[in-house]
Structure formats: C-alpha cells, structure tokens
PDB file of N, CA and C in Angstrom:
ATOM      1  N   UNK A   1      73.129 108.955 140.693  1.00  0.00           N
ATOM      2  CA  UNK A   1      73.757 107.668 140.913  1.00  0.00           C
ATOM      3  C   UNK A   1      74.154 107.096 139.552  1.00  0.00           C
ATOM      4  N   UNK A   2      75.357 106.720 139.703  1.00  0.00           N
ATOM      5  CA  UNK A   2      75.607 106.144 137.762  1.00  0.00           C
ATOM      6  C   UNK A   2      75.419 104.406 137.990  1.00  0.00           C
ATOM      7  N   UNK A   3      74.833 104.503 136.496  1.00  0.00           N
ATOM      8  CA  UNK A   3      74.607 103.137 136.131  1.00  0.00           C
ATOM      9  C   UNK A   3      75.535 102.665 135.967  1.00  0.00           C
ATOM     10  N   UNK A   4      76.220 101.020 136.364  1.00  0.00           N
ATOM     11  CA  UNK A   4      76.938 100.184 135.749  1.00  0.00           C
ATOM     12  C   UNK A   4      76.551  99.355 134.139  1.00  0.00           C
ATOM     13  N   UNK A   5      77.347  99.328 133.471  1.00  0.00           N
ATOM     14  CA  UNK A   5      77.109  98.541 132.500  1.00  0.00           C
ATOM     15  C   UNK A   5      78.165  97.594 132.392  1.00  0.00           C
ATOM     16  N   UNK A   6      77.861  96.684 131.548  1.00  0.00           N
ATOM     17  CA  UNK A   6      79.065  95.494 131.610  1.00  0.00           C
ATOM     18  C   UNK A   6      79.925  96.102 130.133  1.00  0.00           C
ATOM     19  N   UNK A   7      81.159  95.740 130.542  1.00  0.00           N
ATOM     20  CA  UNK A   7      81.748  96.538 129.402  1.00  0.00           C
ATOM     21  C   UNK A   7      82.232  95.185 127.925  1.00  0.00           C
ATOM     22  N   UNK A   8      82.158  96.089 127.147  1.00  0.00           N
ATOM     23  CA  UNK A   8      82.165  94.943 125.966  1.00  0.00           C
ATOM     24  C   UNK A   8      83.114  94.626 125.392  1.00  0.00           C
ATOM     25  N   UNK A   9      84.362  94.771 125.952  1.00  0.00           N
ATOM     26  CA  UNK A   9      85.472  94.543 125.722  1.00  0.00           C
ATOM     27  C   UNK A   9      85.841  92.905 127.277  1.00  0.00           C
ATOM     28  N   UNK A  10      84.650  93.289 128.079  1.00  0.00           N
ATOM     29  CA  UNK A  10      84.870  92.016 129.190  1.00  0.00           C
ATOM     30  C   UNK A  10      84.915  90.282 128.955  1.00  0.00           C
ATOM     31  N   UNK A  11      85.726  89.768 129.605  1.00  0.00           N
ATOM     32  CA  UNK A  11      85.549  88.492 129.336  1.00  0.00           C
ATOM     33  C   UNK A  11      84.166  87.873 129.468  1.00  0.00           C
ATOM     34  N   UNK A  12      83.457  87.086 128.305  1.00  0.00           N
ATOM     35  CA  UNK A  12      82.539  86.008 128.171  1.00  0.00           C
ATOM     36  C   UNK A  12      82.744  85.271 129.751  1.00  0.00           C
ATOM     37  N   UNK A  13      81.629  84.736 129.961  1.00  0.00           N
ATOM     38  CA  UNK A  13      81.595  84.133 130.733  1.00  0.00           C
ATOM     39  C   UNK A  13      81.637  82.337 130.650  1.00  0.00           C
ATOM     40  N   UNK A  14      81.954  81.374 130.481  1.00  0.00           N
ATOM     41  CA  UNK A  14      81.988  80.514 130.220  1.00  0.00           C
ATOM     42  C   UNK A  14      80.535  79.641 130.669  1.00  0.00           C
ATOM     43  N   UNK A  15      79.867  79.079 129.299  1.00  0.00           N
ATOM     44  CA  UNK A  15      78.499  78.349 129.676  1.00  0.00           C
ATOM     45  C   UNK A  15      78.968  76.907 129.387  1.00  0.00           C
ATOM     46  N   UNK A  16      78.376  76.321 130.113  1.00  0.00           N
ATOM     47  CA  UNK A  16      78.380  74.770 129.927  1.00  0.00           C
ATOM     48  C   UNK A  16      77.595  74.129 128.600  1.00  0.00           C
ATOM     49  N   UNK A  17      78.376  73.449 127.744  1.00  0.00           N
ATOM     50  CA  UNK A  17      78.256  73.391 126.613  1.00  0.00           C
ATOM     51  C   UNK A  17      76.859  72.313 126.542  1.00  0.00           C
ATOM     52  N   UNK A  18      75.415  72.679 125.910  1.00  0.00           N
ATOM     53  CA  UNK A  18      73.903  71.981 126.321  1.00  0.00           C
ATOM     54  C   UNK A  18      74.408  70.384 125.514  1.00  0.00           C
ATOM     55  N   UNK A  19      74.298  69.732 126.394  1.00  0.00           N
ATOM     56  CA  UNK A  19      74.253  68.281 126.215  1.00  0.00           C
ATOM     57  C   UNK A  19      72.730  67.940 124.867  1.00  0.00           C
ATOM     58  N   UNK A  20      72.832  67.222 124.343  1.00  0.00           N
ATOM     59  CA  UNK A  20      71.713  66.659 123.847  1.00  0.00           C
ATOM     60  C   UNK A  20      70.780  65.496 123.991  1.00  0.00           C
ATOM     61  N   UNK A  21      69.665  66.015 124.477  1.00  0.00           N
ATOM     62  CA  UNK A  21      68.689  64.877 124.967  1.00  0.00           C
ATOM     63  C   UNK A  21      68.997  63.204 124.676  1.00  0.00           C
ATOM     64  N   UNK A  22      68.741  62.438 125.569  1.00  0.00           N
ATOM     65  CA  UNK A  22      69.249  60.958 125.221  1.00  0.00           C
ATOM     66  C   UNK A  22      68.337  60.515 124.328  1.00  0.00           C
ATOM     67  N   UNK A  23      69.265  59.592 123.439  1.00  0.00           N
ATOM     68  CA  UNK A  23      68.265  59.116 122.416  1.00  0.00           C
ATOM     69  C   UNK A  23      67.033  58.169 122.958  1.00  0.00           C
ATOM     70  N   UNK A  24      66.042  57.513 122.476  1.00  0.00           N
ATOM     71  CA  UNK A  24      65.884  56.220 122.117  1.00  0.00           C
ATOM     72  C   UNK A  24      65.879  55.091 123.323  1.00  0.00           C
ATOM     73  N   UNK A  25      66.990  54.616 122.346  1.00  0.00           N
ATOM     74  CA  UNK A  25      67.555  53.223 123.109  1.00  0.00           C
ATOM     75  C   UNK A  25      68.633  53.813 124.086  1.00  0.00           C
ATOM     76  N   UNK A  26      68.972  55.040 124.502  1.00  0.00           N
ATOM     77  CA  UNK A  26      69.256  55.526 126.091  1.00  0.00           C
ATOM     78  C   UNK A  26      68.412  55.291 126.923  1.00  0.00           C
ATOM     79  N   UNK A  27      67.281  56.574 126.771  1.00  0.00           N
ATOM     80  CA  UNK A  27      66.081  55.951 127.350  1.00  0.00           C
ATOM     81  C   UNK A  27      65.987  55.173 127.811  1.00  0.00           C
ATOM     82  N   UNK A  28      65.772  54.467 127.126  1.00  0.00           N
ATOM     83  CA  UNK A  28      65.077  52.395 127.003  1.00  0.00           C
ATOM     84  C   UNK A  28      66.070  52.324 128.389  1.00  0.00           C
ATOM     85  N   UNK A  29      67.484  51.793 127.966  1.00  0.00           N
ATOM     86  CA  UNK A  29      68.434  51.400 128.723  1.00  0.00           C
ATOM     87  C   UNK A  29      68.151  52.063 130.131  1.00  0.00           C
ATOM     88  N   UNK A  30      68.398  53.474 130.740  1.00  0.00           N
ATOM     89  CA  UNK A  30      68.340  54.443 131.777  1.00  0.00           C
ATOM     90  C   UNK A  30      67.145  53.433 132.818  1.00  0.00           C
ATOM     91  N   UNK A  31      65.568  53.404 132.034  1.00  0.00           N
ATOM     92  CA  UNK A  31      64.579  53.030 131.872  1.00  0.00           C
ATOM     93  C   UNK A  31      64.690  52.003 132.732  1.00  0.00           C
ATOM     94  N   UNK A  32      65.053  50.536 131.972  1.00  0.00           N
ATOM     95  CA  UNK A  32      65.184  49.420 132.449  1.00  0.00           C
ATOM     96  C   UNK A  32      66.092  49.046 133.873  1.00  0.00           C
ATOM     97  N   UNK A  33      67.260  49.942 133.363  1.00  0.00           N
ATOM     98  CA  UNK A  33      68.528  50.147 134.634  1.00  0.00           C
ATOM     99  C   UNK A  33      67.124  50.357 136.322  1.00  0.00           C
ATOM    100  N   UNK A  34      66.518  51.429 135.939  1.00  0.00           N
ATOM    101  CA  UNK A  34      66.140  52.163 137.434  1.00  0.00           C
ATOM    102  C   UNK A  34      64.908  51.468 137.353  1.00  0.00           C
ATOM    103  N   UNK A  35      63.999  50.691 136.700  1.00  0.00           N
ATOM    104  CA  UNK A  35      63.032  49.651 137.048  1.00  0.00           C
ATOM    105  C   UNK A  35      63.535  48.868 137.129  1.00  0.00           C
ATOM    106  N   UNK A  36      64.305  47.408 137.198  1.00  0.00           N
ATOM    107  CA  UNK A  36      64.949  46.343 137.273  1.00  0.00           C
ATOM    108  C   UNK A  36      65.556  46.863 138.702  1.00  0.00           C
ATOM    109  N   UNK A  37      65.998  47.868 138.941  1.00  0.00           N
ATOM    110  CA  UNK A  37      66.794  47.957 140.617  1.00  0.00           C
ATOM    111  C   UNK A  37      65.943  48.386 141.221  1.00  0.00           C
ATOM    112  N   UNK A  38      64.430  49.192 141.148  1.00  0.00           N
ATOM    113  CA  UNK A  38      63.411  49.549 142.149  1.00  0.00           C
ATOM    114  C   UNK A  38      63.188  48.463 142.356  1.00  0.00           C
ATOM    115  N   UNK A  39      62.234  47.590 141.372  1.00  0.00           N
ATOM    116  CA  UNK A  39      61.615  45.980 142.050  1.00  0.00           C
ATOM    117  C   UNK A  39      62.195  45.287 142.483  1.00  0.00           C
ATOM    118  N   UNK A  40      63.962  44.958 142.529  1.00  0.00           N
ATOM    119  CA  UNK A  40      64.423  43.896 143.119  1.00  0.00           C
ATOM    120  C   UNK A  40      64.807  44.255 144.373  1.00  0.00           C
ATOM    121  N   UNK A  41      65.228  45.738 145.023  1.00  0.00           N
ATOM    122  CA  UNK A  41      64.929  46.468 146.079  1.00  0.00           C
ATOM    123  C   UNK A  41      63.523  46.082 146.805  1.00  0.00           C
ATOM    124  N   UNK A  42      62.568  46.562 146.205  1.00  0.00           N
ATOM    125  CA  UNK A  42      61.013  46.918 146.872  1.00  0.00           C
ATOM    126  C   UNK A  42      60.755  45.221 146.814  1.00  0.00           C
ATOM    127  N   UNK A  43      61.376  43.906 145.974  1.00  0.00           N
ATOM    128  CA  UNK A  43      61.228  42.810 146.660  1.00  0.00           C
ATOM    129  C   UNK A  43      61.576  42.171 147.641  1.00  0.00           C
ATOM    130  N   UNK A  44      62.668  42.677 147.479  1.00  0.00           N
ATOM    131  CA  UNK A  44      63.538  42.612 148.541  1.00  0.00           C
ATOM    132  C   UNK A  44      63.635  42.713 150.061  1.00  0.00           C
ATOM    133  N   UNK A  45      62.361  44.037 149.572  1.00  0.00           N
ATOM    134  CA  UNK A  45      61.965  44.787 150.937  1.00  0.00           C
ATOM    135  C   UNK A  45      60.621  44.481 151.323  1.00  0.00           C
ATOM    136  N   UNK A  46      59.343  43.954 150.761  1.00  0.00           N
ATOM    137  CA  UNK A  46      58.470  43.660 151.204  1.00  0.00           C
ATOM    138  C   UNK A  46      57.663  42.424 150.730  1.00  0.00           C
ATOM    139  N   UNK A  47      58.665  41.857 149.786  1.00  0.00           N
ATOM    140  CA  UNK A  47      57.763  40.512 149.479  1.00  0.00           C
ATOM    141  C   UNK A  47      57.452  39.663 150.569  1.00  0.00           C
ATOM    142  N   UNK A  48      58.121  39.417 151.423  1.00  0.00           N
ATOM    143  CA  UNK A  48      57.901  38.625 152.550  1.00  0.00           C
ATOM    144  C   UNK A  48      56.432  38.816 153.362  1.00  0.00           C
ATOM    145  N   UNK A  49      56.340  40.822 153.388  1.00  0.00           N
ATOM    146  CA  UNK A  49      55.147  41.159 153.717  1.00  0.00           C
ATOM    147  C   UNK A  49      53.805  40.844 152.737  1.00  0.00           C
ATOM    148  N   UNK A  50      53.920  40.595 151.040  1.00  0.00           N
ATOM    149  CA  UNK A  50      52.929  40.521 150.513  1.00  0.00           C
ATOM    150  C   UNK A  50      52.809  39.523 150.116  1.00  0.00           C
ATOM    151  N   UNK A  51      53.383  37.891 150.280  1.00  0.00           N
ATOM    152  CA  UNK A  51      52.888  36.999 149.586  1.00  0.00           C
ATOM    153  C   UNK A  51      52.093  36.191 150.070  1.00  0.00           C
ATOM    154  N   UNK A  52      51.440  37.064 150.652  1.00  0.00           N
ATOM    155  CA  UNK A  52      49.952  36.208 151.295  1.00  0.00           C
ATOM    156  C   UNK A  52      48.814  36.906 150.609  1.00  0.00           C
ATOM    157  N   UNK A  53      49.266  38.145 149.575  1.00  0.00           N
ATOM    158  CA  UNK A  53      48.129  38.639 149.215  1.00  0.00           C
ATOM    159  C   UNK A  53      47.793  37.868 147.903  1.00  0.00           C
ATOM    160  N   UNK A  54      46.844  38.141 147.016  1.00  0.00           N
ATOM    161  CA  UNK A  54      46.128  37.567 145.839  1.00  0.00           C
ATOM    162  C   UNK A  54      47.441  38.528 144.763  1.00  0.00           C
ATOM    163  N   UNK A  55      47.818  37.761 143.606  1.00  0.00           N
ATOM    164  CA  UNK A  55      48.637  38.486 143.053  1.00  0.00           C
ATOM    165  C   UNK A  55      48.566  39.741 142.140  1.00  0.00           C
ATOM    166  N   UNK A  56      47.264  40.091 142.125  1.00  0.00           N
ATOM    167  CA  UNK A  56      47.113  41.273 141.652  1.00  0.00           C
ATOM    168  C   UNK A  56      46.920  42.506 142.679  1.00  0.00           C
ATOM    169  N   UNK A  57      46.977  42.004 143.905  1.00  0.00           N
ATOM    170  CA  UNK A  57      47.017  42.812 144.665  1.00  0.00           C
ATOM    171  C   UNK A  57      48.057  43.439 145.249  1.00  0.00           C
ATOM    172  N   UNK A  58      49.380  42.404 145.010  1.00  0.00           N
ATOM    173  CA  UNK A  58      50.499  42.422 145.144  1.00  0.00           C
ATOM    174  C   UNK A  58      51.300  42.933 144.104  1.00  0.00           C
ATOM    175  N   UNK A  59      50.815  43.037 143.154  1.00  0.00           N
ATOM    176  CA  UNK A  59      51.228  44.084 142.308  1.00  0.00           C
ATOM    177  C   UNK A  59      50.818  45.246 141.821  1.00  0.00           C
ATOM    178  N   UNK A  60      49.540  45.598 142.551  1.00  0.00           N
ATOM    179  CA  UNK A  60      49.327  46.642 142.654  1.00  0.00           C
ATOM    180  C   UNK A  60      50.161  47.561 144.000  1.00  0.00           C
ATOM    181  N   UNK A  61      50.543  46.915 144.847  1.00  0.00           N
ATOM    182  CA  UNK A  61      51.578  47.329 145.987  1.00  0.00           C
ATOM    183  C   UNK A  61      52.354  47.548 145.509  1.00  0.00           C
ATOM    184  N   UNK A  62      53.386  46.471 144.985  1.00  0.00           N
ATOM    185  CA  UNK A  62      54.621  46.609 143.975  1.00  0.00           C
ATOM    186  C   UNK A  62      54.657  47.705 143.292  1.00  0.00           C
ATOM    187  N   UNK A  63      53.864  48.022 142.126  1.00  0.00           N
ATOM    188  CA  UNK A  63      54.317  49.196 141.293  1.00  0.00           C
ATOM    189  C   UNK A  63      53.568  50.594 141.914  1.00  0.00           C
ATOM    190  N   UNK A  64      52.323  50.354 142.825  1.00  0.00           N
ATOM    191  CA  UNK A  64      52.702  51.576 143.451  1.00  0.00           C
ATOM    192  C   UNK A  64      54.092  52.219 144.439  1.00  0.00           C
ATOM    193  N   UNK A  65      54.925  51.179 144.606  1.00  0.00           N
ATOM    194  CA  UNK A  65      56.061  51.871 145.387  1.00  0.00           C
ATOM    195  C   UNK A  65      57.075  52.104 144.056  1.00  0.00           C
ATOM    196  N   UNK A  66      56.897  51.296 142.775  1.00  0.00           N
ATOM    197  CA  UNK A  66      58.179  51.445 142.403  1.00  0.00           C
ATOM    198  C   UNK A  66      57.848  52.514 141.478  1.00  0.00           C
ATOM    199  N   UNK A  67      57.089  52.855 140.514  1.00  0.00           N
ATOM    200  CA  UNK A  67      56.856  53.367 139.642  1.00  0.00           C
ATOM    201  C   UNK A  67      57.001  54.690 140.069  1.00  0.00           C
ATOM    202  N   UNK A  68      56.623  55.878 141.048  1.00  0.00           N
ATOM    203  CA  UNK A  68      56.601  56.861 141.761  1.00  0.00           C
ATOM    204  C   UNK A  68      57.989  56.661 142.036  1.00  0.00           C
ATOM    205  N   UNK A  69      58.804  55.597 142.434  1.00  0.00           N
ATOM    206  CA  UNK A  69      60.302  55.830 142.915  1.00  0.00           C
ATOM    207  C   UNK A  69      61.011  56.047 141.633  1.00  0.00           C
ATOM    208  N   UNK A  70      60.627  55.762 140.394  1.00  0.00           N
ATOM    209  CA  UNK A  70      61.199  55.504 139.372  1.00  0.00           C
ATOM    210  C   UNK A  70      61.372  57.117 138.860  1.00  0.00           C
ATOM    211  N   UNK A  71      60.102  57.167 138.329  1.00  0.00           N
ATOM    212  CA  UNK A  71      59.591  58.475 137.607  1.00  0.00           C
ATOM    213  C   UNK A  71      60.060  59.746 138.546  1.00  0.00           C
ATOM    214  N   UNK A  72      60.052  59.756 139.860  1.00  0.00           N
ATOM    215  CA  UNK A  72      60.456  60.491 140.844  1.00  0.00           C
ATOM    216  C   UNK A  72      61.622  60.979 140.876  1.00  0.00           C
ATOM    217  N   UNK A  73      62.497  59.638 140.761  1.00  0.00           N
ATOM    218  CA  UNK A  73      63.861  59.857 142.039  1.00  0.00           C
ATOM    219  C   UNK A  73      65.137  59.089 141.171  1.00  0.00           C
ATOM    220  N   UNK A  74      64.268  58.072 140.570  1.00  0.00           N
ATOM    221  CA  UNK A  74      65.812  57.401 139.854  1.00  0.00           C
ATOM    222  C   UNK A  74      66.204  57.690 138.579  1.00  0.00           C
ATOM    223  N   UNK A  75      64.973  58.125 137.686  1.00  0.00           N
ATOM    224  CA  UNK A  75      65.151  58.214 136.330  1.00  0.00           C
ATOM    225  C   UNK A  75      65.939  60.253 136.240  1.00  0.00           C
ATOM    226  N   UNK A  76      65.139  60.885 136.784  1.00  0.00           N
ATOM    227  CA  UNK A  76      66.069  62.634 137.123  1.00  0.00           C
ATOM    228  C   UNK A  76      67.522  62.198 137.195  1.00  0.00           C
ATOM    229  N   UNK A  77      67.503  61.328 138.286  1.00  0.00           N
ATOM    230  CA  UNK A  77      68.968  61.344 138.836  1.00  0.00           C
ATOM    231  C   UNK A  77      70.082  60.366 138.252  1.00  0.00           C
ATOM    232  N   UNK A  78      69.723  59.301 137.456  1.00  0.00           N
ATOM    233  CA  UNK A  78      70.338  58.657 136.447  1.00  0.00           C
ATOM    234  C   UNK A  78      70.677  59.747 135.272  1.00  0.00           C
ATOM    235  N   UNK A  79      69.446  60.672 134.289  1.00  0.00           N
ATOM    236  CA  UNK A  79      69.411  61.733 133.598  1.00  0.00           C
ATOM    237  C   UNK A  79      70.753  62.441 134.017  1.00  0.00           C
ATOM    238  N   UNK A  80      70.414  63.198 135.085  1.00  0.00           N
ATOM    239  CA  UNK A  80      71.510  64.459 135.514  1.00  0.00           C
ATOM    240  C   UNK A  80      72.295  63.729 135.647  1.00  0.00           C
ATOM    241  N   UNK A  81      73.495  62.518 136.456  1.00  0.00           N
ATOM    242  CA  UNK A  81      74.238  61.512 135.993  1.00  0.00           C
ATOM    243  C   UNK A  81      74.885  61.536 134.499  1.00  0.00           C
ATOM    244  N   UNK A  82      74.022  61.702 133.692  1.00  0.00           N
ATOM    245  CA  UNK A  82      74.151  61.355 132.474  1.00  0.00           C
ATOM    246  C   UNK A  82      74.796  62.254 131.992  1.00  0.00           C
ATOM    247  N   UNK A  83      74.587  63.843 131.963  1.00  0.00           N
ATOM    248  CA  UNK A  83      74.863  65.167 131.699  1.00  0.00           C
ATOM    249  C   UNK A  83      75.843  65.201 132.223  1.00  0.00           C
ATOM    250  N   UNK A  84      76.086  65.222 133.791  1.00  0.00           N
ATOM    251  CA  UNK A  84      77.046  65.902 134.105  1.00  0.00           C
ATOM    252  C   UNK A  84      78.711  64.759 133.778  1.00  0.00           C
ATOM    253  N   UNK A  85      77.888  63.744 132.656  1.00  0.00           N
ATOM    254  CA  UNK A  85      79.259  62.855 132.493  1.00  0.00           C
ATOM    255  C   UNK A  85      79.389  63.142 131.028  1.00  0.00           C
ATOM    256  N   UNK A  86      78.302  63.508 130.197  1.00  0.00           N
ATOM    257  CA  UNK A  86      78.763  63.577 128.779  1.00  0.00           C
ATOM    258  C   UNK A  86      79.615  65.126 128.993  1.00  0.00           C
ATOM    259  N   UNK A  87      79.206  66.220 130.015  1.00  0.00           N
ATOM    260  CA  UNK A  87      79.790  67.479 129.918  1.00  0.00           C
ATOM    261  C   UNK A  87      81.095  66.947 130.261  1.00  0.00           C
ATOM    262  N   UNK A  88      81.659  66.594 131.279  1.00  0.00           N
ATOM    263  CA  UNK A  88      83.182  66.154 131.549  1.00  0.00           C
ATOM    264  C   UNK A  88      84.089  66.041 130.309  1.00  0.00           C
ATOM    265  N   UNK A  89      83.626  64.849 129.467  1.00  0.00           N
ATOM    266  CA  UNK A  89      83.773  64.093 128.523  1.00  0.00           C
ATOM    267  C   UNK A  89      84.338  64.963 127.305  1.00  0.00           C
ATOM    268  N   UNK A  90      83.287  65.834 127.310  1.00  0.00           N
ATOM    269  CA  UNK A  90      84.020  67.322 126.182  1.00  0.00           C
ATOM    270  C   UNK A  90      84.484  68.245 126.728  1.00  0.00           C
TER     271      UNK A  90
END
C-alpha cells in the first residue's frame, strides 16, 4: 500500500494570524462590561424576590448567580468576541 505524503511544493495552508492576549485595562473594561450587565439583569430578575432578606444574605444570592455567570459565560464570550474582531480587522 503506498504512503501519501504532502508534497512540498503544495500550497501552505492559511492560519489565522494569533491575536494577542488583552491587555490590562481591556481586561478591566471586558470585566466591568459583563459584571455591571449580570447584576443589573440578576436585579432585575430577583430583587423583588430578595428584599426581604438581611443584606448580606442578599448578596450572597446576588453574586452567587452573577459571578459563575460572569466567569462562565460572559467573560469567554466577550474574549472570543474580541478575537474574532481584532482577526477581521487585519
């Protein structure tokens, strides 16, 4: 049975040129963006249900929903957002 090899005269394949990690004050910004819209959401959505509790209890509710939504779901997907707009861009 003969082996294939790729021949070296073949066209490169084109890679997507690696973005570089966000600085800093990206971060920060990304950061603030997807905490500032979890809590005013998750207030949005259950303060009515918690302001009968003691307020540390109510914020222990609070950032258990947001913080897990954050670190989870908004900050990846703001990130990849981010990439697939600086790649466009060049």
């Amino acid at each position: 049975m003969p082996t294939t090899t790729a021949s070296p005269t073949a066209p490169a394949t084109t890679q997507a040129q690696p973005v570089p990690p966000p600085s800093v004050h990206t971060r920060v910004l990304l950061t603030w963006l997807a905490v500032f819209t979890a809590l005013t959401v998750v207030q949005l959505a259950i303060g009515p249900y918690v302001t009968g509790l003691p307020m540390l209890l109510r914020t222990l509710v609070i950032t258990g929903i947001v913080v897990p939504a954050v670190v989870y779901g908004l900050l990846p997907n703001l990130l990849r957002i981010r990439t697939a707009t600086l790649r466009r861009l060049r």
